[in-house]
N, C-alpha and C. Protein backbone atom coordinates (compact mmCIF):
# COMPACT_ATOMS: atom_id res chain seq x y z
N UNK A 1 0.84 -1.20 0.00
CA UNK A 1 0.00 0.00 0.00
C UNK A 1 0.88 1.26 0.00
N UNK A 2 0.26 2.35 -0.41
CA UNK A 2 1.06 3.79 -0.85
C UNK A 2 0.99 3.85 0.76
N UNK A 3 2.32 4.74 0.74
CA UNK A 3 2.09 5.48 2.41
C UNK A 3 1.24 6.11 2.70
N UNK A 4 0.93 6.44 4.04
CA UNK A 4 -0.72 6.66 4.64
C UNK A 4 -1.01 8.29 4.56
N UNK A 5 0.31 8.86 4.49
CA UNK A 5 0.33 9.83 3.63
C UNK A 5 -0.33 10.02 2.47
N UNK A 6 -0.32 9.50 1.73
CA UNK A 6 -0.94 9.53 0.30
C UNK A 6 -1.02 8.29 -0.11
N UNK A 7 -1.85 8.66 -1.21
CA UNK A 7 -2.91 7.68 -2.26
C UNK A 7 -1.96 7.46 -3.53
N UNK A 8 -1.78 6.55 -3.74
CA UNK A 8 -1.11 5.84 -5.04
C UNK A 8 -2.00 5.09 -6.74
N UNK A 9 -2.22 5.90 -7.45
CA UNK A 9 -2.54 5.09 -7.92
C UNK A 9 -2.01 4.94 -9.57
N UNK A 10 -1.49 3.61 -9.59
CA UNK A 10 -0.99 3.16 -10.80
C UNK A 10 -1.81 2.70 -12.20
N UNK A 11 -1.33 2.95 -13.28
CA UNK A 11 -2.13 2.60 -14.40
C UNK A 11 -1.05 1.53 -14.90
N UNK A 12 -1.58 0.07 -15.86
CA UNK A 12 -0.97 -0.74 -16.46
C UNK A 12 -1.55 -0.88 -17.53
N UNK A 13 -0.65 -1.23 -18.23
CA UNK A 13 -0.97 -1.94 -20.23
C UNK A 13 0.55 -2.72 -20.27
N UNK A 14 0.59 -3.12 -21.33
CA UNK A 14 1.62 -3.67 -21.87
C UNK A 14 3.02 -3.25 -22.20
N UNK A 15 2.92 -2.01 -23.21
CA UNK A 15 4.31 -1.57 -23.83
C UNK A 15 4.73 -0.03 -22.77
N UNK A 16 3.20 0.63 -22.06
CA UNK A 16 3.77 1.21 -21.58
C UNK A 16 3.93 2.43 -22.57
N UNK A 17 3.19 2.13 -23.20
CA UNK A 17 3.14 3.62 -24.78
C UNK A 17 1.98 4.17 -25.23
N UNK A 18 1.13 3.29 -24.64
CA UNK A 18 -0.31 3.76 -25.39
C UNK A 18 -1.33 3.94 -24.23
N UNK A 19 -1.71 2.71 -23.85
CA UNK A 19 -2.56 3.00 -23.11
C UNK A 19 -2.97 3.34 -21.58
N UNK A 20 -2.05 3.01 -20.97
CA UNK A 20 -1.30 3.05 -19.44
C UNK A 20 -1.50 4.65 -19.79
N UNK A 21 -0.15 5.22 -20.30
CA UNK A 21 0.37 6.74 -20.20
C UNK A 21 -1.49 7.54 -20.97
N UNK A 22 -1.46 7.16 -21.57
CA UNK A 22 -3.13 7.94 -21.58
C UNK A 22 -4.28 8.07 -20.44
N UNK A 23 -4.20 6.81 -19.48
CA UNK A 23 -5.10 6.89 -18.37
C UNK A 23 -4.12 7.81 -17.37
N UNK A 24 -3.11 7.82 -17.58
CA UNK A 24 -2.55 8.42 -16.18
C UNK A 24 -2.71 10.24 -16.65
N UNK A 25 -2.09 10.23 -17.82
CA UNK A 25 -2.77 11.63 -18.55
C UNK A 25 -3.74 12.25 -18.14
N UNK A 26 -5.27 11.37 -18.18
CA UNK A 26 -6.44 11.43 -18.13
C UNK A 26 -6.44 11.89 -16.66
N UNK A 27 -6.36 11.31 -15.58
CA UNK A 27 -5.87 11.03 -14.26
C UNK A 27 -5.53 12.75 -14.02
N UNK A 28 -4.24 12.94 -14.12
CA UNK A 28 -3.52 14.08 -13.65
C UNK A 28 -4.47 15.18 -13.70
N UNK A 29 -5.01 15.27 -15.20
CA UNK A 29 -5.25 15.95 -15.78
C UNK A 29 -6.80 16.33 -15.04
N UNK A 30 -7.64 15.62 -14.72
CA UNK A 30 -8.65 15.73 -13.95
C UNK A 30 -8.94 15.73 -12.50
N UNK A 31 -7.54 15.75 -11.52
CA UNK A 31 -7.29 15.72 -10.70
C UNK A 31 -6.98 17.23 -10.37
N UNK A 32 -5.93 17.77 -11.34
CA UNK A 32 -5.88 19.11 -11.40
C UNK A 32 -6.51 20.19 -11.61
N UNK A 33 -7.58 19.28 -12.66
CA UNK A 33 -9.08 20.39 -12.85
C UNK A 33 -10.29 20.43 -11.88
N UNK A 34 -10.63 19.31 -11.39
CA UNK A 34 -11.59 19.02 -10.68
C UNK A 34 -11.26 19.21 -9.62
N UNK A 35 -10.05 18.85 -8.82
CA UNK A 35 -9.47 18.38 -7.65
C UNK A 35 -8.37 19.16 -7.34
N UNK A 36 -8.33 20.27 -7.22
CA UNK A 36 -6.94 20.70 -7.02
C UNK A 36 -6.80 20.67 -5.92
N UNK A 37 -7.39 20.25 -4.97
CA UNK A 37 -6.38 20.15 -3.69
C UNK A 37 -5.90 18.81 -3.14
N UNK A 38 -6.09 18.15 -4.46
CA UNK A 38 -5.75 16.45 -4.14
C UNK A 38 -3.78 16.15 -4.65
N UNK A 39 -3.39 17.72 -4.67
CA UNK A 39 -1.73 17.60 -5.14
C UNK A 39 -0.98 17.08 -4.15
N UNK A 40 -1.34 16.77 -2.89
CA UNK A 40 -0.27 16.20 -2.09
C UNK A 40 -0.95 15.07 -1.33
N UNK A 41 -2.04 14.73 -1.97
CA UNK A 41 -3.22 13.16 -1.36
C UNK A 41 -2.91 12.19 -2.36
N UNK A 42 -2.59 12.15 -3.46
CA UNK A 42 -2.19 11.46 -4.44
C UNK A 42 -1.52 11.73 -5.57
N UNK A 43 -0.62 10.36 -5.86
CA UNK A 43 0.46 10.42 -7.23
C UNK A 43 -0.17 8.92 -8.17
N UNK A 44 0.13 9.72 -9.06
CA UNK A 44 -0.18 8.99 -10.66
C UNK A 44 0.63 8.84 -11.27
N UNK A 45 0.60 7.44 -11.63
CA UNK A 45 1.99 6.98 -12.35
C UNK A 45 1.29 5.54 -13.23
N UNK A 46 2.21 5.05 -14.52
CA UNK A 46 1.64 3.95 -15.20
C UNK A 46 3.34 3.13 -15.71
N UNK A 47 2.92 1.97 -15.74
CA UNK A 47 3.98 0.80 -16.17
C UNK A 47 3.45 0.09 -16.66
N UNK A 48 4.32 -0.85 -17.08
CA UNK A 48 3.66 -1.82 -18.44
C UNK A 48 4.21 -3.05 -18.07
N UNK A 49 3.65 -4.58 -18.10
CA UNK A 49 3.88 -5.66 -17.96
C UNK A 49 4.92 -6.30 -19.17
N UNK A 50 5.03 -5.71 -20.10
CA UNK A 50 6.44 -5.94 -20.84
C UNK A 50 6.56 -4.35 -21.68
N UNK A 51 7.43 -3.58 -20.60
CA UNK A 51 7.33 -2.12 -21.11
C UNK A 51 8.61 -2.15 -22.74
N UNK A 52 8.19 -1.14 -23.25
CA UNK A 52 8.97 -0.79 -23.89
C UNK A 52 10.32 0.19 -23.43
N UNK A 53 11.15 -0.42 -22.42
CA UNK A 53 11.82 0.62 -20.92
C UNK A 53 12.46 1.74 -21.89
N UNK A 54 12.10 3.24 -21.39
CA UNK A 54 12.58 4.21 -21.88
C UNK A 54 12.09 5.14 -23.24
N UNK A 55 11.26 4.48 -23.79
CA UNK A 55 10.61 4.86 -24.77
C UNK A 55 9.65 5.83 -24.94
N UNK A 56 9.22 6.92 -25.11
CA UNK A 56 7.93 8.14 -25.23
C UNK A 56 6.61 7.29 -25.48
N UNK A 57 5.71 7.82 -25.58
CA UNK A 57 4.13 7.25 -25.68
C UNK A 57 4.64 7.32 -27.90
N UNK A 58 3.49 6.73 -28.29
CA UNK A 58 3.35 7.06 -29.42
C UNK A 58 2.91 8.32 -30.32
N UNK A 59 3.46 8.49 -31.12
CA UNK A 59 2.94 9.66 -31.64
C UNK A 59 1.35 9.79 -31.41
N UNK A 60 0.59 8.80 -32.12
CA UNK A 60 -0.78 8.97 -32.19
C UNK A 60 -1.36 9.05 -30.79
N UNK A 61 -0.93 8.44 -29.42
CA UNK A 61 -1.18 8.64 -28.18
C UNK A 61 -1.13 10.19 -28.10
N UNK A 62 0.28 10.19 -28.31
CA UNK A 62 0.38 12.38 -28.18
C UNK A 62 -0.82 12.77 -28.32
N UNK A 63 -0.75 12.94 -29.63
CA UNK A 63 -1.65 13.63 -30.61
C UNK A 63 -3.27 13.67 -30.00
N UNK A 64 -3.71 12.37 -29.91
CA UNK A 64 -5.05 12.34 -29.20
C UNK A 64 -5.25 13.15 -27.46
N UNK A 65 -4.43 12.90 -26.83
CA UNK A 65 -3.96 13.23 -25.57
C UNK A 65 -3.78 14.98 -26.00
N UNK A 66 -2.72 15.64 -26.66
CA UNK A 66 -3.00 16.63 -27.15
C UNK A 66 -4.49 17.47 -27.20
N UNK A 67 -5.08 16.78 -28.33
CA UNK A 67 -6.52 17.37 -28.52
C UNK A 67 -7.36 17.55 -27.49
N UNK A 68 -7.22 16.85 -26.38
CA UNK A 68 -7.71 17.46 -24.95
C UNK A 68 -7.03 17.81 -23.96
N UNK A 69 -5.92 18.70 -24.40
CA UNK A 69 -5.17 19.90 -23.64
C UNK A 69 -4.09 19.00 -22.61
N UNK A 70 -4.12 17.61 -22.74
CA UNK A 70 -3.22 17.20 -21.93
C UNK A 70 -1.94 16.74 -22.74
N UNK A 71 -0.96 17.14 -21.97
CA UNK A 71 0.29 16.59 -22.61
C UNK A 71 1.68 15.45 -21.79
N UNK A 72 1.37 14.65 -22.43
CA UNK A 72 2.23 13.09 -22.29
C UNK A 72 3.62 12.80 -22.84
N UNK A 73 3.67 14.19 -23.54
CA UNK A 73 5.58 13.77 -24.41
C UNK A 73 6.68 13.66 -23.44
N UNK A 74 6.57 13.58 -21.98
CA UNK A 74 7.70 13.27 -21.47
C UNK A 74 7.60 11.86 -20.96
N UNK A 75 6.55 11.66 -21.05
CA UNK A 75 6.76 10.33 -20.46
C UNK A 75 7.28 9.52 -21.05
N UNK A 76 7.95 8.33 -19.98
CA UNK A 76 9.03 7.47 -20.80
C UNK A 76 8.59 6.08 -19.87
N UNK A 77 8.76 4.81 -20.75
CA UNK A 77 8.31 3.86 -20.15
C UNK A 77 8.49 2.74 -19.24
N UNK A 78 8.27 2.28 -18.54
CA UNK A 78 9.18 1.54 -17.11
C UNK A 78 8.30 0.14 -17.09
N UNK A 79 9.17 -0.59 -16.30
CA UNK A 79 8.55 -2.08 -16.43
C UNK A 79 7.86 -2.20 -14.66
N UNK A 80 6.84 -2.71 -14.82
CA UNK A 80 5.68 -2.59 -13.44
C UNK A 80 6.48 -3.94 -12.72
N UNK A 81 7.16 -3.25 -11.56
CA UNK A 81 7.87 -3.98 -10.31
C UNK A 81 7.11 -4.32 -9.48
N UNK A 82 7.31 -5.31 -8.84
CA UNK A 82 6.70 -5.75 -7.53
C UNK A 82 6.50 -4.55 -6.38
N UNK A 83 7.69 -3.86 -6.27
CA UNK A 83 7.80 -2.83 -5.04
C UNK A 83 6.37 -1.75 -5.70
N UNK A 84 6.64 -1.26 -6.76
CA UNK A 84 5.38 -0.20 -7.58
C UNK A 84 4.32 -0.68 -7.04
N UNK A 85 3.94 -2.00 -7.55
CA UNK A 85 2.59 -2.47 -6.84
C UNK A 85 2.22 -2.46 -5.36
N UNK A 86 3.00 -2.58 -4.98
CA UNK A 86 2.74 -2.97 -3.23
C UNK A 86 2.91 -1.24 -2.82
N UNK A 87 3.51 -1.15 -3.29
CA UNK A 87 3.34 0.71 -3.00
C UNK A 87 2.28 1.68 -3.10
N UNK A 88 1.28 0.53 -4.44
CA UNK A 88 0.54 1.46 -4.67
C UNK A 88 -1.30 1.51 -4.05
N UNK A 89 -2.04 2.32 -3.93
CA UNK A 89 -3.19 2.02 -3.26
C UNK A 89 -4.18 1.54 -4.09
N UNK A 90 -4.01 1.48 -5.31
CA UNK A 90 -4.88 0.98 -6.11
C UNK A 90 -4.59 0.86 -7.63
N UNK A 91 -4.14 0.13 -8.14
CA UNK A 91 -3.57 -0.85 -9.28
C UNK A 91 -4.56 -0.68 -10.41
N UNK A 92 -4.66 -0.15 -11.61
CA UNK A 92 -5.67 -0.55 -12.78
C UNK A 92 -5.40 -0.64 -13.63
N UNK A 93 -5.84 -2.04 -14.45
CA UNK A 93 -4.79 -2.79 -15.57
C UNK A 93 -6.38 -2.43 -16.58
N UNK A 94 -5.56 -2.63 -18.22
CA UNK A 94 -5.94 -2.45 -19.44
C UNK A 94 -6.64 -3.60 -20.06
N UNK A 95 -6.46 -4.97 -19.24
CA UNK A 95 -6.78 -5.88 -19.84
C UNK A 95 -6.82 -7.33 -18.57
N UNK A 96 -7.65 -8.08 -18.52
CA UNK A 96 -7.66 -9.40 -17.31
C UNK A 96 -6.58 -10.01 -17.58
N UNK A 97 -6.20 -9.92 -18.42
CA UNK A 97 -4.45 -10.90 -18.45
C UNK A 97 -4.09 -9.88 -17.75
N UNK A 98 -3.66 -8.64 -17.31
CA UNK A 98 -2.65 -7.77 -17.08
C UNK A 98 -3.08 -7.72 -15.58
N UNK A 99 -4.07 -7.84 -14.88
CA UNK A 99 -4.40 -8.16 -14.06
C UNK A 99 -3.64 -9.60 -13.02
N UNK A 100 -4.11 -10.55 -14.31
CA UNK A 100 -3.65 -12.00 -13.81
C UNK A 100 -2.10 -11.44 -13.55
N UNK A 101 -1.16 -10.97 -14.09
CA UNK A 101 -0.54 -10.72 -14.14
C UNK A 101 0.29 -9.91 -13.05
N UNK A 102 -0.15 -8.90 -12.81
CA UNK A 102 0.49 -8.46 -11.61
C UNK A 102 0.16 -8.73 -10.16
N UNK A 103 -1.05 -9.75 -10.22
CA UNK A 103 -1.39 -10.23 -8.69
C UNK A 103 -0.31 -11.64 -8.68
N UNK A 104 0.35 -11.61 -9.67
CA UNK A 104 1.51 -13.28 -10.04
C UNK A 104 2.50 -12.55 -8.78
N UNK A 105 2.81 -11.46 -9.70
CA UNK A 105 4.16 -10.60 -8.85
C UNK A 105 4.06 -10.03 -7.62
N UNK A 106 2.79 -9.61 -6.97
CA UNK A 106 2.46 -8.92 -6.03
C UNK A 106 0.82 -9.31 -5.64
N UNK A 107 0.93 -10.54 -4.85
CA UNK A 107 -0.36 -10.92 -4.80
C UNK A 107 -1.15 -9.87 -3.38
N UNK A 108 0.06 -9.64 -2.73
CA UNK A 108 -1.16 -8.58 -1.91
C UNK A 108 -1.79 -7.39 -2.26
N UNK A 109 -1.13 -6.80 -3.34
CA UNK A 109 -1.58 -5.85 -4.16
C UNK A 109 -2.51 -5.54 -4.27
N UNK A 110 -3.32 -4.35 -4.53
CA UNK A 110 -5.44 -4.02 -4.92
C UNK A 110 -4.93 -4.13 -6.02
N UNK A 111 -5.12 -4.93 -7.08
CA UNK A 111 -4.77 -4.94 -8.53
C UNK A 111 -5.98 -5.20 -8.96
N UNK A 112 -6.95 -4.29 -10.37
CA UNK A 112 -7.96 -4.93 -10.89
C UNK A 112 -8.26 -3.53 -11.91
N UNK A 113 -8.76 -4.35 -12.79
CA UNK A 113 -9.37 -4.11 -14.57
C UNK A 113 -9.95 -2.45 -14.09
N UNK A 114 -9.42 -1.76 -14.90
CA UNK A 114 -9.69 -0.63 -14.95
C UNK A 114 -11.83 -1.00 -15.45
N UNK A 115 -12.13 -1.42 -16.08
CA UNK A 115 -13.47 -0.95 -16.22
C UNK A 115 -14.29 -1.94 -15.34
N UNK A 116 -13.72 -3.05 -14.96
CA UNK A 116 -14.15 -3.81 -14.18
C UNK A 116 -14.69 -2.76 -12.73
N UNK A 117 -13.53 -1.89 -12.13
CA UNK A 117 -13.63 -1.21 -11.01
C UNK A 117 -14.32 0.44 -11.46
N UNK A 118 -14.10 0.59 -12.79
CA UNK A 118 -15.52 1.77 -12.66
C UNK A 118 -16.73 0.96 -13.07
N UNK A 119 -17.44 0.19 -13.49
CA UNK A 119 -18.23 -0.53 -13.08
C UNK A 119 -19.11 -0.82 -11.27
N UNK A 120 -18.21 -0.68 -11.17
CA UNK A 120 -18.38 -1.09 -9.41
C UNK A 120 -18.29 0.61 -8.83
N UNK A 121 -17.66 1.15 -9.46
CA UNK A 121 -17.66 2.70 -9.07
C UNK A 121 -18.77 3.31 -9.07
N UNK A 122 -19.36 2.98 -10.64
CA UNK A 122 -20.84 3.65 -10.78
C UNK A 122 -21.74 3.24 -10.44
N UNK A 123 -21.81 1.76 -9.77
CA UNK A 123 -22.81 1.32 -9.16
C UNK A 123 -22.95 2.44 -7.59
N UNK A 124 -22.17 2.19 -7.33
CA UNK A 124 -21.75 2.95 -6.33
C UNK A 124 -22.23 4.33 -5.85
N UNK A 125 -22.14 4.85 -6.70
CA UNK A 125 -22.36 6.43 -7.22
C UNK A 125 -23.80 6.30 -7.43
N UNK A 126 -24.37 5.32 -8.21
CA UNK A 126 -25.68 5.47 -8.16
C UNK A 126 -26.45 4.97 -7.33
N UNK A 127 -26.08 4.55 -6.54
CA UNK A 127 -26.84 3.39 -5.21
C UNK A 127 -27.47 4.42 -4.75
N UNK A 128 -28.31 4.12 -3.32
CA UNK A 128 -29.62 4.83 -2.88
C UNK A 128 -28.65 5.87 -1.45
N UNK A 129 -28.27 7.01 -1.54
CA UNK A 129 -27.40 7.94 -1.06
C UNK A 129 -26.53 7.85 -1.53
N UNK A 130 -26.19 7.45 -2.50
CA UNK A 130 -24.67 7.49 -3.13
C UNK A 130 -23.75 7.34 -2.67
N UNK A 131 -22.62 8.27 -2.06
CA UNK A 131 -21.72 8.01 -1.11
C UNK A 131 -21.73 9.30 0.04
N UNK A 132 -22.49 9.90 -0.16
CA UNK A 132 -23.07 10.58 1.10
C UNK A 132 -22.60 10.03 2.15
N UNK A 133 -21.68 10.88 3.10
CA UNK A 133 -20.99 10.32 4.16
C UNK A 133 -19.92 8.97 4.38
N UNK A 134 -19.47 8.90 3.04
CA UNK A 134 -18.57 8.00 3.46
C UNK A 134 -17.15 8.17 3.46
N UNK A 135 -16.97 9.69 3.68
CA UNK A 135 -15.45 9.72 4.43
C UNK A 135 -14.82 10.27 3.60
N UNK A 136 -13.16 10.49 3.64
CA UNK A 136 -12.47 11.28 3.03
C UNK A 136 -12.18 10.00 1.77
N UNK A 137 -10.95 10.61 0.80
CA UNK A 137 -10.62 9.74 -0.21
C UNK A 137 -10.02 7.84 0.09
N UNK A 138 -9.13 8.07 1.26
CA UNK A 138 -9.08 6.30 1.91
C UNK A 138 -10.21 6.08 2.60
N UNK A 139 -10.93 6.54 2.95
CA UNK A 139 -12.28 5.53 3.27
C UNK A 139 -13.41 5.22 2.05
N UNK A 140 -13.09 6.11 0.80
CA UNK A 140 -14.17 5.84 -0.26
C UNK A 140 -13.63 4.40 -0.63
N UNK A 141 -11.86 5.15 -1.00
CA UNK A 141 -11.20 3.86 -1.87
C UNK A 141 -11.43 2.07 -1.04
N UNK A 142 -11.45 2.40 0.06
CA UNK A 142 -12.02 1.15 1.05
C UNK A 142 -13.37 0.81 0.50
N UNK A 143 -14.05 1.57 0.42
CA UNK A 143 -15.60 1.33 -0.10
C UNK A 143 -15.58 0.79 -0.77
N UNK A 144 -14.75 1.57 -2.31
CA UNK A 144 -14.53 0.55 -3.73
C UNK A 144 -13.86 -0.56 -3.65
N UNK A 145 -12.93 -0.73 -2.61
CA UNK A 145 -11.97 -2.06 -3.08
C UNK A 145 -13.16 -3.22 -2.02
N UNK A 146 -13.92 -2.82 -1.19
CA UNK A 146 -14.32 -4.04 -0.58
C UNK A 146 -15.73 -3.87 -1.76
N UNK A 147 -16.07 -3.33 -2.27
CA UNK A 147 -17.35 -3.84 -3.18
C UNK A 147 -17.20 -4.43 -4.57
N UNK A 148 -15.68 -3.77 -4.94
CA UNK A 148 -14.84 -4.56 -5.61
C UNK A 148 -14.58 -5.99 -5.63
N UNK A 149 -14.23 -6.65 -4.47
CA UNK A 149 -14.13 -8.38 -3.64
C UNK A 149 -15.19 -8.72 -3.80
N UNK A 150 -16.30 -7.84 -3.38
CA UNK A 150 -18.05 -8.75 -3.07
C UNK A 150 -18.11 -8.99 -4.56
N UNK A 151 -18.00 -8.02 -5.49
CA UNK A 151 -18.21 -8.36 -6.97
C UNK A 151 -17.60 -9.75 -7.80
N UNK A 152 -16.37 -9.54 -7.43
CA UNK A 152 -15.35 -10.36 -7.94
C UNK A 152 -15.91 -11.71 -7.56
N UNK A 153 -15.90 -11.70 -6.04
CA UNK A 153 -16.04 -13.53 -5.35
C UNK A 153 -17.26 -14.40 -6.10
N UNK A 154 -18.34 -13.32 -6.14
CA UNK A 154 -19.90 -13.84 -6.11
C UNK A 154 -19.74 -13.50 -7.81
N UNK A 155 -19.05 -13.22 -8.56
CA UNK A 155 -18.90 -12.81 -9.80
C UNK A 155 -20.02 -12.63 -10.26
N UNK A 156 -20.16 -11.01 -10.29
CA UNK A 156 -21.96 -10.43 -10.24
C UNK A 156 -21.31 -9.50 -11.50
N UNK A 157 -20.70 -9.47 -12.54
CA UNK A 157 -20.41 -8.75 -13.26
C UNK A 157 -21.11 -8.67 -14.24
N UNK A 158 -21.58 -7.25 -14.73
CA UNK A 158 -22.96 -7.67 -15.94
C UNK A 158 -22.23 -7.81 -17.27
N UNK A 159 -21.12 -7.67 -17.85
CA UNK A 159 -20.79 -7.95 -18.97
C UNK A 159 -20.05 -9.48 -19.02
N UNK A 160 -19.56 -9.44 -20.57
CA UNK A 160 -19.07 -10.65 -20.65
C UNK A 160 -17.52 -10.24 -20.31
N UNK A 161 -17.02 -11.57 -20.36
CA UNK A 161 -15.23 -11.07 -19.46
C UNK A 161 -14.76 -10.47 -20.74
N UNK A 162 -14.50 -10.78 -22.21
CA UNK A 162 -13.55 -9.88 -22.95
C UNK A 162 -14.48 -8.39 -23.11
N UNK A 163 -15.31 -8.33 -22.25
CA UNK A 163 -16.14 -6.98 -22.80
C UNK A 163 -15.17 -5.82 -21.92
N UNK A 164 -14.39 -6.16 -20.72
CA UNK A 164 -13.89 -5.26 -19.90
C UNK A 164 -12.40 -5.03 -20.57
N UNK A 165 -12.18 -5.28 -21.65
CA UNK A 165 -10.86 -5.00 -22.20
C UNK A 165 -10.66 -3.80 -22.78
N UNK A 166 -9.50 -3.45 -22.62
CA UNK A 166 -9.74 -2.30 -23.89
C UNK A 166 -8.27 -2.72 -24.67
N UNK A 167 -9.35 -2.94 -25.56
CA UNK A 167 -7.79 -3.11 -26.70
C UNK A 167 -6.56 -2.29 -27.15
N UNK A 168 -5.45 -2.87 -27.52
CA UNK A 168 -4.42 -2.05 -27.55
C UNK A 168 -4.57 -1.45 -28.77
N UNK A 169 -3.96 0.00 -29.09
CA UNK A 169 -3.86 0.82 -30.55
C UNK A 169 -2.45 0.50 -30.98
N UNK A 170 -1.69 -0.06 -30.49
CA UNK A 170 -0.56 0.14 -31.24
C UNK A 170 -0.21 -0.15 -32.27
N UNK A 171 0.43 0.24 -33.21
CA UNK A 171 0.21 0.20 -34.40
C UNK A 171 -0.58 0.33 -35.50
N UNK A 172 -1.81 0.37 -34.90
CA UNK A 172 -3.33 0.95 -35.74
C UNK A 172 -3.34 2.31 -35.58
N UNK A 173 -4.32 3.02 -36.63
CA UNK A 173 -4.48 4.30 -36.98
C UNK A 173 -4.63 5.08 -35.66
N UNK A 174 -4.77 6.12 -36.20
CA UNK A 174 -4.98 7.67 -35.17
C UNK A 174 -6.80 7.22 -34.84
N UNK A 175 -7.43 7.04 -35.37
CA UNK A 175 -9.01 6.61 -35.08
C UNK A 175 -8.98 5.52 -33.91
N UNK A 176 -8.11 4.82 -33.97
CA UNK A 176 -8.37 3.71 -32.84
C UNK A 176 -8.00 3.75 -31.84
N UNK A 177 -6.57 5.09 -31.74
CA UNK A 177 -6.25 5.56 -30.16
C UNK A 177 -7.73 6.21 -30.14
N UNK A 178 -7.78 7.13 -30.90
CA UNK A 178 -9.45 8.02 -29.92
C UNK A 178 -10.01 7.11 -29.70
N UNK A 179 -10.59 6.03 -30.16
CA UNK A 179 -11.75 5.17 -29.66
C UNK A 179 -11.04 4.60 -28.26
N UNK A 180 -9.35 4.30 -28.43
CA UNK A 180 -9.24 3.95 -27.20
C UNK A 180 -8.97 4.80 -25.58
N UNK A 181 -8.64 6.22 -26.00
CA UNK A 181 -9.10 7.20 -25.18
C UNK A 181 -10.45 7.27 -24.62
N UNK A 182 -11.14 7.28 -25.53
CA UNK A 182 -12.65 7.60 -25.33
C UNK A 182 -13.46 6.68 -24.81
N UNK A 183 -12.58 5.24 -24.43
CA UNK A 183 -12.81 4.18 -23.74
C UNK A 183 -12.72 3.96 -22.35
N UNK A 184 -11.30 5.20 -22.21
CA UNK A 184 -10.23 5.36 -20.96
C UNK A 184 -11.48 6.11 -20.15
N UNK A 185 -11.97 7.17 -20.76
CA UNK A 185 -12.66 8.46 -20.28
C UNK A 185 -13.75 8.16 -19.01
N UNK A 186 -14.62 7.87 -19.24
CA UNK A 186 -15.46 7.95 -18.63
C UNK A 186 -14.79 6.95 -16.93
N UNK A 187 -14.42 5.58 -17.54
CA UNK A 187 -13.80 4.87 -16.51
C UNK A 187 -12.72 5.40 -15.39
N UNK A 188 -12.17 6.29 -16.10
CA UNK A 188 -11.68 6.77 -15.51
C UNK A 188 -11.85 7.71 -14.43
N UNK A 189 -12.63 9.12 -14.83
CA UNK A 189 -13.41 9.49 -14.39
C UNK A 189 -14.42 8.80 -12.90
N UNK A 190 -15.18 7.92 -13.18
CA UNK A 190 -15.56 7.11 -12.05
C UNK A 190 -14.56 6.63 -10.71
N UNK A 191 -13.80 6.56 -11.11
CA UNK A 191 -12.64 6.16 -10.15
C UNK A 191 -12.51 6.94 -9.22
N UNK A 192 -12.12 8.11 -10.27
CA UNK A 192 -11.75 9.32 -9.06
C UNK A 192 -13.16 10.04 -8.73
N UNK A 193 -14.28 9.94 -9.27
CA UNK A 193 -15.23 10.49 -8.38
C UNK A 193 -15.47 10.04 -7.44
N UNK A 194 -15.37 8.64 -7.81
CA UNK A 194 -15.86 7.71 -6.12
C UNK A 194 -14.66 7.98 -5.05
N UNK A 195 -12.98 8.34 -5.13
CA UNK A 195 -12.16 8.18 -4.81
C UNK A 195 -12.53 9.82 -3.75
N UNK A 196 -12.71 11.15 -4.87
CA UNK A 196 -12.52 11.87 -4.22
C UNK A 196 -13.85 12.80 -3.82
N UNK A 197 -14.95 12.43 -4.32
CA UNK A 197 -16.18 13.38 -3.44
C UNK A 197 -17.05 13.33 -5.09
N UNK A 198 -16.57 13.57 -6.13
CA UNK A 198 -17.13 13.48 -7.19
C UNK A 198 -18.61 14.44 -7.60
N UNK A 199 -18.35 14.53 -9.17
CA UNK A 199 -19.47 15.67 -9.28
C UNK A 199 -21.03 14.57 -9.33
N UNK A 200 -22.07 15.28 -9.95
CA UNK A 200 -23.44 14.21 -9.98
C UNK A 200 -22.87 13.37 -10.99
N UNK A 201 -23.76 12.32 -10.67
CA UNK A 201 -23.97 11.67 -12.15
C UNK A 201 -24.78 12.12 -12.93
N UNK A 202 -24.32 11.95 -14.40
CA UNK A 202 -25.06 12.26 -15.54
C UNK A 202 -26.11 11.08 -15.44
């Protein structure tokens, strides 16, 4: 777990070029707009289960990331360590292999599917008081990760399992990062509303 100091939360994909560094983008970027006083409650960071180590995001990542005022050209890519995970307060992978995957390396870890856990976010958010009174940002994230488990155990998930993926763009056109941004978005979003006080739901 991140120190009790602060909230950790990591993004995963694969190369560590596309889709990871776009959620954490997404992340910063709405943390700073929505949340500005969450600059010393939490850090955002993303690694990749076979990174491309050292490498920039892709052009077409830029570019899309760009068009909504956020910018990703420094980032460079790192391979997701055991210590990262256990450090971090809450883990969200791109894909259920990537998942399987880092609970291999760090089984005590909160590791789980980015849409899998806004799923469970927006249930959340929409339940009967919403989250009305349930505490600062570590007592929400407690909320999500134990309704998270109830989900998981009793596997109450309404889609099918490859439906929580989001596929990789690499190497495909500039159209298929946006679709895969625009995949990132909303999920993302949920996370940190439930995480930090959050606006209504639409």
């Amino acid at each position: 777990m991140a120190p009790e100091s602060r909230l950790g939360l990591l993004f995963v994909c694969t190369g560590n070029i596309c889709r990871s560094p776009m959620a954490e983008g997404l992340a910063k970027h709405w943390l700073e707009q929505d949340y500005p006083g969450t600059a010393g409650e939490v850090t955002v960071a993303s690694a990749g289960v076979s990174a491309l180590v050292g490498e920039g995001p892709t052009a077409e990542a830029t570019a899309v990331m760009a068009s909504r005022g956020i910018d990703i050209e420094a980032h460079r890519a790192r391979d997701v360590e055991r210590g990262m995970l256990e450090e971090s307060s809450l883990v969200l992978t791109m894909e259920d292999r990537q998942t399987r995957h880092a609970r291999s390396i760090a089984p005590a870890a909160d590791v789980h599917n980015l849409l899998r856990a806004a799923e469970v976010a927006g249930n959340l958010r929409a339940g009967p008081g919403g989250l009305s009174g349930a505490g600062g940002p570590k007592e929400r994230l407690g909320l999500l990760l134990e309704s998270l488990g109830e989900v998981e155990r009793e596997g109450l998930w309404l889609l099918e399992p490859g439906a929580y993926d989001v596929e990789d763009p690499y190497g495909r056109a500039r159209d298929f990062y946006e679709w895969a941004a625009c995949r990132l978005e909303r999920p993302v979003c949920n996370v940190l509303d439930v995480m930090f006080g959050g606006r209504e739901m639409e």
